[in-house]
Protein backbone atom coordinates (compact mmCIF):
# COMPACT_ATOMS: atom_id res chain seq x y z
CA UNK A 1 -24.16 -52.38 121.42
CA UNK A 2 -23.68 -49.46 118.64
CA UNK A 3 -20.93 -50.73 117.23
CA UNK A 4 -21.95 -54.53 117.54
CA UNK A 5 -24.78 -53.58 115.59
CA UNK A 6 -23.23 -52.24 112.40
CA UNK A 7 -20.47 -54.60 112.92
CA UNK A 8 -22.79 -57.50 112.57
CA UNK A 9 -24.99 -55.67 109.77
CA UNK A 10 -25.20 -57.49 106.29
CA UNK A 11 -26.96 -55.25 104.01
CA UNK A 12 -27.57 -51.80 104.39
CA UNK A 13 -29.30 -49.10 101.96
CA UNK A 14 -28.69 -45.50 101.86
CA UNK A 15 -31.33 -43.64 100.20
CA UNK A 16 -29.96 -40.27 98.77
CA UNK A 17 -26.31 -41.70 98.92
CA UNK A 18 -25.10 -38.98 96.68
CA UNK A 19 -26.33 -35.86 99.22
CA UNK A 20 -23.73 -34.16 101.58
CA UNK A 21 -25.03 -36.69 104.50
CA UNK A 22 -25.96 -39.66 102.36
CA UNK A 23 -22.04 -39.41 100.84
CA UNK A 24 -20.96 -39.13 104.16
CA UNK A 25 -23.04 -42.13 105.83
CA UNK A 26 -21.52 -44.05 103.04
CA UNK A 27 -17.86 -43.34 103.85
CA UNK A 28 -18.19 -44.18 107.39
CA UNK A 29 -19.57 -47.85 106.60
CA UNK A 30 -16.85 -48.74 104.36
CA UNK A 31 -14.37 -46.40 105.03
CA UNK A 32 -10.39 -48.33 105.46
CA UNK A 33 -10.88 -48.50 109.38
CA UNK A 34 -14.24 -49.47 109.45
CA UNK A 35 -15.03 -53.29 110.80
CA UNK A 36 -18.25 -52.97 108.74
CA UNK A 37 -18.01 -56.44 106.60
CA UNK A 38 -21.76 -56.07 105.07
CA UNK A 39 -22.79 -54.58 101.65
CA UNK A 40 -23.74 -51.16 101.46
CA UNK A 41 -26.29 -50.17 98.65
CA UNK A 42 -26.41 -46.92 97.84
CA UNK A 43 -29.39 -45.74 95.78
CA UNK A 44 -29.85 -42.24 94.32
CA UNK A 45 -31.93 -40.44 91.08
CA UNK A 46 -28.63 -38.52 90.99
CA UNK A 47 -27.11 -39.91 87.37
CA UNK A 48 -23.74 -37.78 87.83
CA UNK A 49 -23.56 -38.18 91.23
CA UNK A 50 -24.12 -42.44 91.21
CA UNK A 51 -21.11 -41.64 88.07
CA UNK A 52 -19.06 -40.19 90.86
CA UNK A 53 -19.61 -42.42 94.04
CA UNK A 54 -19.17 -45.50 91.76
CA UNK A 55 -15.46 -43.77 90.30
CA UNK A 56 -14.96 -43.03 94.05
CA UNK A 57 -15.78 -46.55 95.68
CA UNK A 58 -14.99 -48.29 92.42
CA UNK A 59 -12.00 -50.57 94.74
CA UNK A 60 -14.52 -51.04 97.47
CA UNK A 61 -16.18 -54.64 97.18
CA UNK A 62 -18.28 -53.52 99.77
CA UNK A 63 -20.38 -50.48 98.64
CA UNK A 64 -22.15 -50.57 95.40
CA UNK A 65 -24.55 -47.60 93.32
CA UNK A 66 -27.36 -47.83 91.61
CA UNK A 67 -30.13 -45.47 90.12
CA UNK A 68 -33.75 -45.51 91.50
CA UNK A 69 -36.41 -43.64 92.59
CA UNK A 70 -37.86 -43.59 95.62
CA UNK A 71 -40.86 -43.13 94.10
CA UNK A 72 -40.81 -46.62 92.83
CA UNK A 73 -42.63 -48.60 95.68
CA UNK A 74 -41.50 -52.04 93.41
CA UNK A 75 -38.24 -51.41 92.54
CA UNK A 76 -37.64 -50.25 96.12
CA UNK A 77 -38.56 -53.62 97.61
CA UNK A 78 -36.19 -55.61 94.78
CA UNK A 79 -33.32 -53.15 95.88
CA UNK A 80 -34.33 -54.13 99.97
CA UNK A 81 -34.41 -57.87 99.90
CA UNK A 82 -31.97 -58.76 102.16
CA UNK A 83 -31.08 -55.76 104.35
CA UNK A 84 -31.14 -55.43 107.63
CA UNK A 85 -30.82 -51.36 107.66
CA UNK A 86 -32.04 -48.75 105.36
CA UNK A 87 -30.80 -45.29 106.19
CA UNK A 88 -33.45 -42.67 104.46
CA UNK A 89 -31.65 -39.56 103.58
CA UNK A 90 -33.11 -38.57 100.07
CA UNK A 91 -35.66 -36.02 100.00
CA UNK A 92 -36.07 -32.15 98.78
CA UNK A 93 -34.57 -29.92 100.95
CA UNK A 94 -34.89 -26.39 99.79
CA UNK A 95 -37.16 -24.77 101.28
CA UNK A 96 -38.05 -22.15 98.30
CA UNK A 97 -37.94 -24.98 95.54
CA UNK A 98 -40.26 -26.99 97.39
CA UNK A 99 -42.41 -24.09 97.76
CA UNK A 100 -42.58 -23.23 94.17
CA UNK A 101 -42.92 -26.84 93.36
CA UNK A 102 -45.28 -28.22 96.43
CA UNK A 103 -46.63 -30.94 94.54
CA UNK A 104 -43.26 -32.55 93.65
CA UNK A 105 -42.24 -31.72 97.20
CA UNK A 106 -45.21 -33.91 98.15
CA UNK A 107 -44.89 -36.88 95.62
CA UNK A 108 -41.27 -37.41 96.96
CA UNK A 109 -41.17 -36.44 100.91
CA UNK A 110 -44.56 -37.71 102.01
CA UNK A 111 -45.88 -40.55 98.49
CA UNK A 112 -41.97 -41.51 98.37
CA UNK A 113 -42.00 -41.89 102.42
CA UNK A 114 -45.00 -44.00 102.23
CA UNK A 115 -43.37 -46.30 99.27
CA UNK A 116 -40.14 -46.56 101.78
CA UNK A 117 -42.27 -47.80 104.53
CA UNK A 118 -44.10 -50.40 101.98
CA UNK A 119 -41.14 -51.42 100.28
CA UNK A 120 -39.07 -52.14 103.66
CA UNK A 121 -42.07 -53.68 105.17
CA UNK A 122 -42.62 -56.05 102.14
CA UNK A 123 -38.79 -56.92 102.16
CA UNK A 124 -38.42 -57.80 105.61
CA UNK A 125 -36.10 -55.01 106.46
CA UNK A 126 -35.30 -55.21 110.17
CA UNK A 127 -34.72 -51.10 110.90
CA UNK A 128 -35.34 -48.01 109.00
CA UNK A 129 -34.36 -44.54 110.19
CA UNK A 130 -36.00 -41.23 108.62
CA UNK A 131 -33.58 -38.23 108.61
CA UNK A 132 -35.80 -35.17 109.35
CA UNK A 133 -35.18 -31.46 109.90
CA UNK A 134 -35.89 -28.70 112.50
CA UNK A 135 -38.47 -27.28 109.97
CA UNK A 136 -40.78 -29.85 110.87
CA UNK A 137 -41.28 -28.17 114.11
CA UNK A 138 -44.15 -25.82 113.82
CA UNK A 139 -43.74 -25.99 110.26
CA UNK A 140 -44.29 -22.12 107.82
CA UNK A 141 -42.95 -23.91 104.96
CA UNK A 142 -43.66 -26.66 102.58
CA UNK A 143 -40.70 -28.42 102.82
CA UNK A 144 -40.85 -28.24 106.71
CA UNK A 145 -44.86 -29.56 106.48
CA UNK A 146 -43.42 -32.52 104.43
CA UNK A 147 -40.82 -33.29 106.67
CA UNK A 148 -43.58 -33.25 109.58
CA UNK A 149 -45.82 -35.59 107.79
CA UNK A 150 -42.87 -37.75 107.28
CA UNK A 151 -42.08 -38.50 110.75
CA UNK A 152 -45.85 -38.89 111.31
CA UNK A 153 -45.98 -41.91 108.81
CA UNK A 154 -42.65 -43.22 110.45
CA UNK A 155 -44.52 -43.30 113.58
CA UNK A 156 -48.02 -44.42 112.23
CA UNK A 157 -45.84 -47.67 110.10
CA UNK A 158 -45.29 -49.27 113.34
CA UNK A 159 -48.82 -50.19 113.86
CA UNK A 160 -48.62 -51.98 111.04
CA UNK A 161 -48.32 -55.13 112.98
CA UNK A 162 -44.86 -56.22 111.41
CA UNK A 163 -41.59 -56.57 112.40
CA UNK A 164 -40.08 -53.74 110.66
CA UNK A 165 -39.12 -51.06 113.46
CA UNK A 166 -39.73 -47.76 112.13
CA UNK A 167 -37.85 -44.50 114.09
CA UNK A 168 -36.88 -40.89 113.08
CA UNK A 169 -34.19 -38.40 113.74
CA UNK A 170 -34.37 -34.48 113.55
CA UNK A 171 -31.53 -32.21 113.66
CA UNK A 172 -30.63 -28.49 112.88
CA UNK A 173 -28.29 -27.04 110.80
CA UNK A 174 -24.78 -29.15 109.29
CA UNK A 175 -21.92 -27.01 108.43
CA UNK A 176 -20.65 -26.96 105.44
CA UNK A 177 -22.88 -28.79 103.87
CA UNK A 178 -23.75 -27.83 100.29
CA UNK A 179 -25.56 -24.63 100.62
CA UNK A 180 -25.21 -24.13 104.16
CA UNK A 181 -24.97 -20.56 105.81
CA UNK A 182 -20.90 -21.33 105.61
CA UNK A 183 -20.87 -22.07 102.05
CA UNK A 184 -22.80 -18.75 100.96
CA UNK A 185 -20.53 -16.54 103.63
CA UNK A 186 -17.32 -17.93 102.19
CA UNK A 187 -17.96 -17.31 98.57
CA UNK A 188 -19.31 -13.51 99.47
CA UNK A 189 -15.62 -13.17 101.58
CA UNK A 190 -13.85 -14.55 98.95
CA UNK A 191 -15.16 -11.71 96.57
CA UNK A 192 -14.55 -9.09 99.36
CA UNK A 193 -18.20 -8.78 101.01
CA UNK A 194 -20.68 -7.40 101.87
CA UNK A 195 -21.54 -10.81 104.13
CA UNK A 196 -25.53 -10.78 104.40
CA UNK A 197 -27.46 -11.69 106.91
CA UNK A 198 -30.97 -12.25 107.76
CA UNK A 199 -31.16 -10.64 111.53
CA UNK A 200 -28.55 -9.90 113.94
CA UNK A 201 -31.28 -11.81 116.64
CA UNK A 202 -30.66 -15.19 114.15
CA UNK A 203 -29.79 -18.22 116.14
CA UNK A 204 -29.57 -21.75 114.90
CA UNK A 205 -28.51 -25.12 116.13
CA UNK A 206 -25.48 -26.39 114.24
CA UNK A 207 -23.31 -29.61 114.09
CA UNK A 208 -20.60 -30.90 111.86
CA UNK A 209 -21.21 -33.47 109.53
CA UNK A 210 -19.09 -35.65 111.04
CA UNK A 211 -21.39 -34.98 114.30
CA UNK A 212 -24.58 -35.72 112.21
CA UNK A 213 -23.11 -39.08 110.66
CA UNK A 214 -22.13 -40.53 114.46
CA UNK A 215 -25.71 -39.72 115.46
CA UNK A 216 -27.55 -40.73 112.78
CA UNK A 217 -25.67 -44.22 113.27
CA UNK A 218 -25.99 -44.15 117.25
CA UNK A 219 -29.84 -43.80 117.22
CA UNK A 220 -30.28 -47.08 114.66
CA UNK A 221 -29.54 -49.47 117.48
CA UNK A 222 -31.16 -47.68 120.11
CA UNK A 223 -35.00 -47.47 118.16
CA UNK A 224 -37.52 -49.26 119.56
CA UNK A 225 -40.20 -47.89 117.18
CA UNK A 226 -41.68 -44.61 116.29
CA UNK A 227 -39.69 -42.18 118.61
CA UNK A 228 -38.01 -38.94 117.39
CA UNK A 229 -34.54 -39.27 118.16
CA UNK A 230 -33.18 -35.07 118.46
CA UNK A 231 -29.87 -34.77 119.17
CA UNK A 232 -28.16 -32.54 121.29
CA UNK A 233 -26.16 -29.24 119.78
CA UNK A 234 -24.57 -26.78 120.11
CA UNK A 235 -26.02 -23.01 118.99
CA UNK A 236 -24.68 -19.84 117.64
CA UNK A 237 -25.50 -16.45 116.74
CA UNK A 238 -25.44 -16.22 112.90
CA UNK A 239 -23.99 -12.65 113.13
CA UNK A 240 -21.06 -14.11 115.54
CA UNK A 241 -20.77 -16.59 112.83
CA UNK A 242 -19.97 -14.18 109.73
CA UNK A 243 -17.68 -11.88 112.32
CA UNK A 244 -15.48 -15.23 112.70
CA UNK A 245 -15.32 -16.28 109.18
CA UNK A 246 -14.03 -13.06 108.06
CA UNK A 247 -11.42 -12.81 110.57
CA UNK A 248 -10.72 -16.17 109.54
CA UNK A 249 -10.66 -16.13 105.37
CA UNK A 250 -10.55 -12.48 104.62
CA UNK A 251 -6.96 -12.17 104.47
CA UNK A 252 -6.63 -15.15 102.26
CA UNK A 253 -7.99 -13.35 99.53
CA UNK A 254 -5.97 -10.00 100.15
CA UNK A 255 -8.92 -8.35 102.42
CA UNK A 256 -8.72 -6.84 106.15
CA UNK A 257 -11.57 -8.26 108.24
CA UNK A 258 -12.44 -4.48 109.03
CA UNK A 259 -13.00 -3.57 105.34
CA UNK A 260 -15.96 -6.14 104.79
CA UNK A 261 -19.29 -5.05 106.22
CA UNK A 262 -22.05 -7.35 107.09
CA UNK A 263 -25.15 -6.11 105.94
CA UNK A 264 -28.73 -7.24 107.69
CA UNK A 265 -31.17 -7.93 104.70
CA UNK A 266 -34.07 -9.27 106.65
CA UNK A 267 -35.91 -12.67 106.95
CA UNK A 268 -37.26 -14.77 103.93
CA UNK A 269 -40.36 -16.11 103.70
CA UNK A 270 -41.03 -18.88 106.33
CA UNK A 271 -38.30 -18.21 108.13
CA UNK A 272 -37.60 -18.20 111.43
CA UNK A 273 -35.30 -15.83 113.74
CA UNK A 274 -34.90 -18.97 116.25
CA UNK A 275 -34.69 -22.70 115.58
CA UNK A 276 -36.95 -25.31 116.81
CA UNK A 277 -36.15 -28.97 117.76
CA UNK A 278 -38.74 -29.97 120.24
CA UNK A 279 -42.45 -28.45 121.28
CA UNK A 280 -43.43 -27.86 124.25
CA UNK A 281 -46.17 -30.45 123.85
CA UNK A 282 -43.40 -33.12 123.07
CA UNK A 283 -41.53 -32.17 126.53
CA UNK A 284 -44.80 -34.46 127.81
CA UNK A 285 -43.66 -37.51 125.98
CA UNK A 286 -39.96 -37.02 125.61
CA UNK A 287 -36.97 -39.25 128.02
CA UNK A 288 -33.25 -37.42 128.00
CA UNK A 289 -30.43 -39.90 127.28
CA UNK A 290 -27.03 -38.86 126.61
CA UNK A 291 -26.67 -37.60 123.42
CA UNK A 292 -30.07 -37.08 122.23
CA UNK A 293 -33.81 -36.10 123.70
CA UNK A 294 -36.33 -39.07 122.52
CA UNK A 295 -39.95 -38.05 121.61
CA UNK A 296 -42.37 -40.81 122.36
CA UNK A 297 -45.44 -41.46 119.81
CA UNK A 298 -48.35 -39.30 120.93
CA UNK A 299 -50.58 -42.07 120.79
CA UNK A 300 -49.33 -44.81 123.36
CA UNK A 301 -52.21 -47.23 123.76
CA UNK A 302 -51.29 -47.85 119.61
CA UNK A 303 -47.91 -49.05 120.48
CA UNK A 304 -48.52 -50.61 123.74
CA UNK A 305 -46.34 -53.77 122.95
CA UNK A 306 -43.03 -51.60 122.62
CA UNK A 307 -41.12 -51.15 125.81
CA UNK A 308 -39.28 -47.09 125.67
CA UNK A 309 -36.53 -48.26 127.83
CA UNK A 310 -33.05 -47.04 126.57
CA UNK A 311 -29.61 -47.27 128.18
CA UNK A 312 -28.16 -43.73 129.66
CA UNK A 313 -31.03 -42.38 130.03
CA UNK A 314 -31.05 -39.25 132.15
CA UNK A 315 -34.54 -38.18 133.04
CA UNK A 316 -38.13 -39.24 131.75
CA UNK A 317 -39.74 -35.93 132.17
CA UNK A 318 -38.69 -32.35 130.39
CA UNK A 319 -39.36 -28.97 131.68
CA UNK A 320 -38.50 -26.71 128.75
CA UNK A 321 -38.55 -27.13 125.00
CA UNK A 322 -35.53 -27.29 122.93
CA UNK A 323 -35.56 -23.95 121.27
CA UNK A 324 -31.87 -22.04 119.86
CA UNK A 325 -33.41 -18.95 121.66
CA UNK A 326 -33.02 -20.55 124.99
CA UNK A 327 -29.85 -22.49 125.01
CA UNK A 328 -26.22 -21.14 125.85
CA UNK A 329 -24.72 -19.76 122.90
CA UNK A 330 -20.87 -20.56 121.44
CA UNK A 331 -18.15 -17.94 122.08
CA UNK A 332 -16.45 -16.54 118.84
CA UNK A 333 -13.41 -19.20 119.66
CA UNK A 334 -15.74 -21.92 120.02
CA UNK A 335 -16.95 -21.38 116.69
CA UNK A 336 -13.62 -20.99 115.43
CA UNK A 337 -12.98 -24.25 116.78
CA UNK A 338 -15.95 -25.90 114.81
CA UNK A 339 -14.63 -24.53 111.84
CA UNK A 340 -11.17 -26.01 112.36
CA UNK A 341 -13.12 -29.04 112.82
CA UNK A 342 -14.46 -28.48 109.25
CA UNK A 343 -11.26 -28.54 107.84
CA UNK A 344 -12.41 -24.71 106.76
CA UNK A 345 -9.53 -23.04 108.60
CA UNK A 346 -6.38 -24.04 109.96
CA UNK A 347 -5.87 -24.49 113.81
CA UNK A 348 -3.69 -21.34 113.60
CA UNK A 349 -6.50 -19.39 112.15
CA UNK A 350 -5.05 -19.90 108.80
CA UNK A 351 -7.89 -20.41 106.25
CA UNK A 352 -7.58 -23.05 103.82
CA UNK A 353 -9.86 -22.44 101.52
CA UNK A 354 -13.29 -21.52 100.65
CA UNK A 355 -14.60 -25.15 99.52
CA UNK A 356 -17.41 -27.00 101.30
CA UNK A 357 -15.69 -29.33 102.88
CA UNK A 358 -18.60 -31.48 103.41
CA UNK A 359 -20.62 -32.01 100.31
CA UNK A 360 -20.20 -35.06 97.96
């Protein structure tokens, strides 16, 4: 059914297409192997970035770039006529510029939300997906508050009475993307340490980019309206994290892994020694499938006409909430492993460099 569905797509509209997972949401559509045959519009406030993707695609009938604003509650619903799926990555996403900025944090992530939802509502859009964050889980931050209120208006559009179905997905932490925990740890390796981090008790929930794309794409299909789609991953100790990529990149650049120290520096503000991705309130309304846990809307008797029934589903009813504190963690070799995966070091432990492998 997943890949009938994109298969079979016609338009489709990635918001933010210049971000590390907009880019990469892209490049999976139209990508050489792909049997995607639709358009893809990608639509970004991003001038150098729309400069690049265009240079990039520029032999790809398929995908096309344009500026906009999701702001722009007209222009948005121009740019959707005709699409079937709009895939809404852009948003702020840094936790302290949002908080020294709140009201431009709010006039994109929650007023640009809302002129999403009107826009693909207006146009006829058959499916829109909301890319949210483990911040919005018992939010101390801004950014994470936005994010919240966002996937409450994804849920509230479908009692709009249309046909547009409106869904959300939340996940933790992609590596390598462009200011990720592996992107800062490289660059202080590469200039012989100290690597700093927040608490040796840190845990987070982390996935590859290519991880993040499949998902994203695998919970379109499977919306029925206003669920949380969280998806399952794996978790590591930050501090096992640092010990690994030093062993891994510090002889690249002429160091022994013994010679740089990691140095604890204590937590920011609003942030969290464990990761959230699911309350234990929303273990009351959340069904297990395969790959992801689904959180049904809080308030049923609004969406009585949808029926939550997906395919591999595991169990209706959760015991425990999804918290990085609680799960198993990965061994130092299985996080060696997701590096390889990165294309950050070589499967022989070579490094190849201190890039970010998964930013636009």
């Amino acid at each position: 059914m997943i890949e009938a569905y994109w298969r079979n797509a016609r338009k489709v509209v990635v918001t933010g297409c210049c971000g590390t997972l907009g880019a990469r949401l892209v490049e999976e559509l139209v990508g050489p192997e792909q049997p995607f045959q639709g358009e893809v519009l990608g639509i970004d406030n991003n001038e150098d970035g729309i400069f690049r993707m265009e240079a990039r695609w520029v032999h790809e009938p398929r995908a096309r770039f344009l500026l906009g604003d999701i702001r722009d509650r007209f222009a948005l619903r121009r740019l959707f006529m005709g699409a079937d799926t709009v895939l809404h990555g852009a948003a702020y996403k840094h936790v302290y510029q949002c908080e020294k900025a709140p009201f431009e944090a709010v006039r994109t992530n929650i007023y640009g939300l809302e002129s999403v939802i009107e826009a693909a509502s207006e146009a006829g859009v058959a499916r829109v997906l909301f890319t949210s964050s483990d911040k919005a889980v018992n939010p101390t931050n801004v950014m994470g508050t936005s994010k919240l209120m966002g996937e409450r208006l994804m849920t509230a559009a479908n009692a709009s009475g249309g046909q547009t179905v409106f869904a959300s997905t939340r996940f933790g932490n992609i590596l390598g993307s462009r200011g990720s925990v592996t992107e800062v740890f490289a660059e202080q390796i590469s200039r012989g340490g100290p690597v700093t981090i927040t608490s040796r008790q840190m845990t987070r929930f982390v996935m590859t980019c290519e991880q993040a794309v499949r998902l994203v794409l695998s919970s379109v299909p499977l919306a029925r309206g206003g669920e949380v789609f969280i998806t399952k991953m794996p978790v590591l100790a930050i501090e096992d994290l640092a010990r690994v990529m030093i062993e891994a990149l510090a002889p690249r650049y002429g160091y022994r892994p013994e010679d740089i120290a990691i140095t604890e520096v204590g937590p920011r503000p609003g942030e969290k020694l464990m990761e959230e991705l699911m309350t234990e309130t929303e273990t009351l309304r959340t069904h297990e499938l395969r790959d992801f846990f689904v959180v049904l809307p809080a308030f049923r008797p609004v969406y009585q006409g949808i029926d939550y029934d997906y395919p591999h589903t595991i169990r209706r009813t959760i015991q425990a909430p999804y918290v990085s504190r609680d799960e198993p963690r990965l061994d130092p070799e299985s996080i060696r492993q997701l590096l390889v995966q990165m294309g950050l070091v070589r499967r022989s432990g070579q490094a190849v460099g201190a890039g970010d492998p998964c930013a636009s």
